[in-house]
Protein backbone atom coordinates (compact mmCIF):
# COMPACT_ATOMS: atom_id res chain seq x y z
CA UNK A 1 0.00 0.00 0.00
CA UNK A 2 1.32 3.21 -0.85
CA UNK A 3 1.67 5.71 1.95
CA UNK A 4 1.00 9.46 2.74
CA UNK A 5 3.17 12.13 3.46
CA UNK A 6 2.00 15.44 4.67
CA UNK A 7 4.71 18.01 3.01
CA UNK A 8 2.48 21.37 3.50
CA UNK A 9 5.99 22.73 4.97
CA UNK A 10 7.45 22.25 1.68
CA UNK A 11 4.50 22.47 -0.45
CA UNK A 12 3.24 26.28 0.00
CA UNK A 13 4.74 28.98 1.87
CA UNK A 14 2.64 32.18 3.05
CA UNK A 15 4.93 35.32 3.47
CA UNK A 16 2.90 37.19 6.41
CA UNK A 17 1.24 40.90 6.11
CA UNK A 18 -1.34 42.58 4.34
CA UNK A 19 0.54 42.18 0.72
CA UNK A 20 1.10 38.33 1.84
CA UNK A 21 1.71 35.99 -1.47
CA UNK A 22 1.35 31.97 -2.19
CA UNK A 23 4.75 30.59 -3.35
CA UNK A 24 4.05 27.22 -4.49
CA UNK A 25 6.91 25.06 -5.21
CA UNK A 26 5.83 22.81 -8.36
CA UNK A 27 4.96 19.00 -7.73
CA UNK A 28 5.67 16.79 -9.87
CA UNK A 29 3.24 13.13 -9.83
CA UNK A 30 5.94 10.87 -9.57
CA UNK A 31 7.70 13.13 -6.79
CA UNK A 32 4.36 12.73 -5.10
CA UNK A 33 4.09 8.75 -6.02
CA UNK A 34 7.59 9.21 -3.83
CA UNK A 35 6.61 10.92 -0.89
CA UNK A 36 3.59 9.06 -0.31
CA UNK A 37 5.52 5.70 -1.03
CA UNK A 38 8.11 6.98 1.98
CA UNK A 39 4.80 7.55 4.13
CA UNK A 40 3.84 6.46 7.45
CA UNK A 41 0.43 6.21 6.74
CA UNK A 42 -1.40 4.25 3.88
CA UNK A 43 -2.39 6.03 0.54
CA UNK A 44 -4.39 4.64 -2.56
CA UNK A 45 -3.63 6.47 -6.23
CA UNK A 46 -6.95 6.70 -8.26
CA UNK A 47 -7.09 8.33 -11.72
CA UNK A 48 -10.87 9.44 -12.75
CA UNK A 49 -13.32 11.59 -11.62
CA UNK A 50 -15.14 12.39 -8.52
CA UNK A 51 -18.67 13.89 -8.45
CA UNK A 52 -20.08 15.99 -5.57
CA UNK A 53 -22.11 19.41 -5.14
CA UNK A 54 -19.99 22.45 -6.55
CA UNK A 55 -21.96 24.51 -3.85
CA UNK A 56 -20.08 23.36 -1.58
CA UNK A 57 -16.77 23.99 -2.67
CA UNK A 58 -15.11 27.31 -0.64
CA UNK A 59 -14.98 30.50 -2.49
CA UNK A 60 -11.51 31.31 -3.53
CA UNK A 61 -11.04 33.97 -1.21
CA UNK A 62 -12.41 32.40 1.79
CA UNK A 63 -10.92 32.92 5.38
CA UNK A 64 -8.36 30.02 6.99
CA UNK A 65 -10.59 26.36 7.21
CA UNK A 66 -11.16 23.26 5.90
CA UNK A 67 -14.44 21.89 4.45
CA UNK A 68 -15.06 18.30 3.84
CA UNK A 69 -17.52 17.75 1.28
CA UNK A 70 -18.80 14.14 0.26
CA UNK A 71 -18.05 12.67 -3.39
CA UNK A 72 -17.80 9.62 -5.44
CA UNK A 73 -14.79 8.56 -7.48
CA UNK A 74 -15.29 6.63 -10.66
CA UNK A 75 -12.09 5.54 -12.49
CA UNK A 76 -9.60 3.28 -12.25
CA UNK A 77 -7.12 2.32 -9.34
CA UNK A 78 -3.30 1.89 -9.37
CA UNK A 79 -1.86 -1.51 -8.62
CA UNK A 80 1.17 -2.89 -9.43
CA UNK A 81 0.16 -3.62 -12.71
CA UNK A 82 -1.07 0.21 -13.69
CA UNK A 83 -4.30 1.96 -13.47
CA UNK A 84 -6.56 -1.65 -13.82
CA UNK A 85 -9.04 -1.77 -11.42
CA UNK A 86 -12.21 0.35 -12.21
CA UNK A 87 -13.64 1.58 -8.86
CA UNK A 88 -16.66 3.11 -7.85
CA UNK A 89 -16.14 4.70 -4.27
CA UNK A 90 -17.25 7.21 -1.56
CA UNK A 91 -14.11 9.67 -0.83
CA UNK A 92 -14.57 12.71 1.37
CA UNK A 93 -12.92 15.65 0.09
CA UNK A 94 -10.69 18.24 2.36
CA UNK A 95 -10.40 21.25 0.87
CA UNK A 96 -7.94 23.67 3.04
CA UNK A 97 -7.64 26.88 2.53
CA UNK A 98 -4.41 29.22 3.67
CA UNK A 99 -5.14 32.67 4.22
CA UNK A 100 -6.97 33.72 1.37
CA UNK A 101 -6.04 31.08 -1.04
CA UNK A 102 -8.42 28.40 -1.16
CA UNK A 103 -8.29 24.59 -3.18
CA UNK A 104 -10.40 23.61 -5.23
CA UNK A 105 -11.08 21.24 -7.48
CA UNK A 106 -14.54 20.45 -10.44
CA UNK A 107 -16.42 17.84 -10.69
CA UNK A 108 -16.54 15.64 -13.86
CA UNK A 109 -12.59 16.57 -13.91
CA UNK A 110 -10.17 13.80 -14.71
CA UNK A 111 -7.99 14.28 -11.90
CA UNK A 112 -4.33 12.16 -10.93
CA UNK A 113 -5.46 11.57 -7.16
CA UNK A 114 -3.23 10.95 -4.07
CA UNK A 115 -5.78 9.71 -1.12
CA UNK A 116 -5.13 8.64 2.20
CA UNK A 117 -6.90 5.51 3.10
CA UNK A 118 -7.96 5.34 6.84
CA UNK A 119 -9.26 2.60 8.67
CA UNK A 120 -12.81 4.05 8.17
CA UNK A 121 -12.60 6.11 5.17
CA UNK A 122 -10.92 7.49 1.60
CA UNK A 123 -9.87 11.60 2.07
CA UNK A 124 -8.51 13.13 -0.93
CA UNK A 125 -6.71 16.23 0.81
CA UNK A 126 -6.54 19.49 -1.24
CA UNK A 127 -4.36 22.21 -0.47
CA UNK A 128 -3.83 25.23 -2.33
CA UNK A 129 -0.93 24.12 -4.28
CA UNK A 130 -2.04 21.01 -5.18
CA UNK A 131 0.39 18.64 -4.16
CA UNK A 132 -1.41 15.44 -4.47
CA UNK A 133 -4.01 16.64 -7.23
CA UNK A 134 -3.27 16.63 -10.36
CA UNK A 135 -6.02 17.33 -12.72
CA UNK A 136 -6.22 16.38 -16.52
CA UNK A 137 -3.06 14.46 -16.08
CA UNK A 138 -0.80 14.02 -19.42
CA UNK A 139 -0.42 10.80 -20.81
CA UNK A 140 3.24 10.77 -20.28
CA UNK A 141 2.56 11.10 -16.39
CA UNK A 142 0.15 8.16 -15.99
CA UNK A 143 2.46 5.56 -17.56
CA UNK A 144 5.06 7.46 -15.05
CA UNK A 145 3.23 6.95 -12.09
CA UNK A 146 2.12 2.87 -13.30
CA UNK A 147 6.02 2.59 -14.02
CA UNK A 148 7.06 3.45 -10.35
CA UNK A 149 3.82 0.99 -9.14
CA UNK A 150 5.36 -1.94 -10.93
CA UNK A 151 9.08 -1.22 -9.48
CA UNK A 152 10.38 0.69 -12.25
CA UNK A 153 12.30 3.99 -12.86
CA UNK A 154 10.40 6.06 -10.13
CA UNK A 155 12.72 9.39 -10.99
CA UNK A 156 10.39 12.57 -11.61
CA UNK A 157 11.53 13.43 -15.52
């Protein structure tokens, strides 16, 4: 099982005061296939789509928080053999906003997905630079990420 890594510190970094600016370092999805590999805790990669009420998704501007919103994932599932296993699955959302910069993410997208799998439930965590999201992924990136799930080359090109 793949495993999560919380790298927020590294992720984002907000520059305080009034003029205060995101500086997102870029992810790559085979960095983040890494760092969730390295992980204490378990992760699942899913490639699809996840469906849930746009409503509910923070404005972009919104205040500090996190919301949790409800969805389904269709798509497929990495195992070691690539992205095989067509799933159909509840997955609560986190989106987390920092300062005013919020995540978000749109239904119907085809997203690259990094989710933590807990004894009770799937959370796809957002943040505002999008470490583990990865939306309309490139071809190029998928056979990446099923190369480093069968043991191959895992090095971020």
């Amino acid at each position: 099982m793949i495993k999560y890594l919380t790298i927020a510190a590294t992720a984002f970094a907000v520059v305080a005061g009034p003029a205060s600016a995101l500086s997102c370092m870029p992810t790559h999805p085979v960095a983040a296939f890494n760092a969730v590999a390295e992980a204490d805790e378990s992760f699942v990669v899913l490639h699809g789509a996840f469906e849930f009420d746009v409503k509910r998704v923070p404005d972009v501007n919104a205040p500090p928080l996190e919301v949790k919103i409800p969805t389904v994932f269709k798509g497929k599932l990495l195992t070691g053999g690539g992205f095989t296993d067509e799933i159909e699955v509840p997955v609560s959302l986190s989106l987390n906003c920092v300062g005013p910069w919020c995540a978000r993410v749109s239904p119907k997208t085809n997203y690259l997905a990094y989710v933590l799998q807990t004894e009770d439930e799937l959370i796809f965590n957002v943040d505002p630079c999008y470490a583990f999201a990865f939306p309309n992924p490139e071809q190029k990136y998928i056979e990446a990420v099923e190369q480093c799930a069968s043991g191959g080359d895992c090095t971020p090109k």
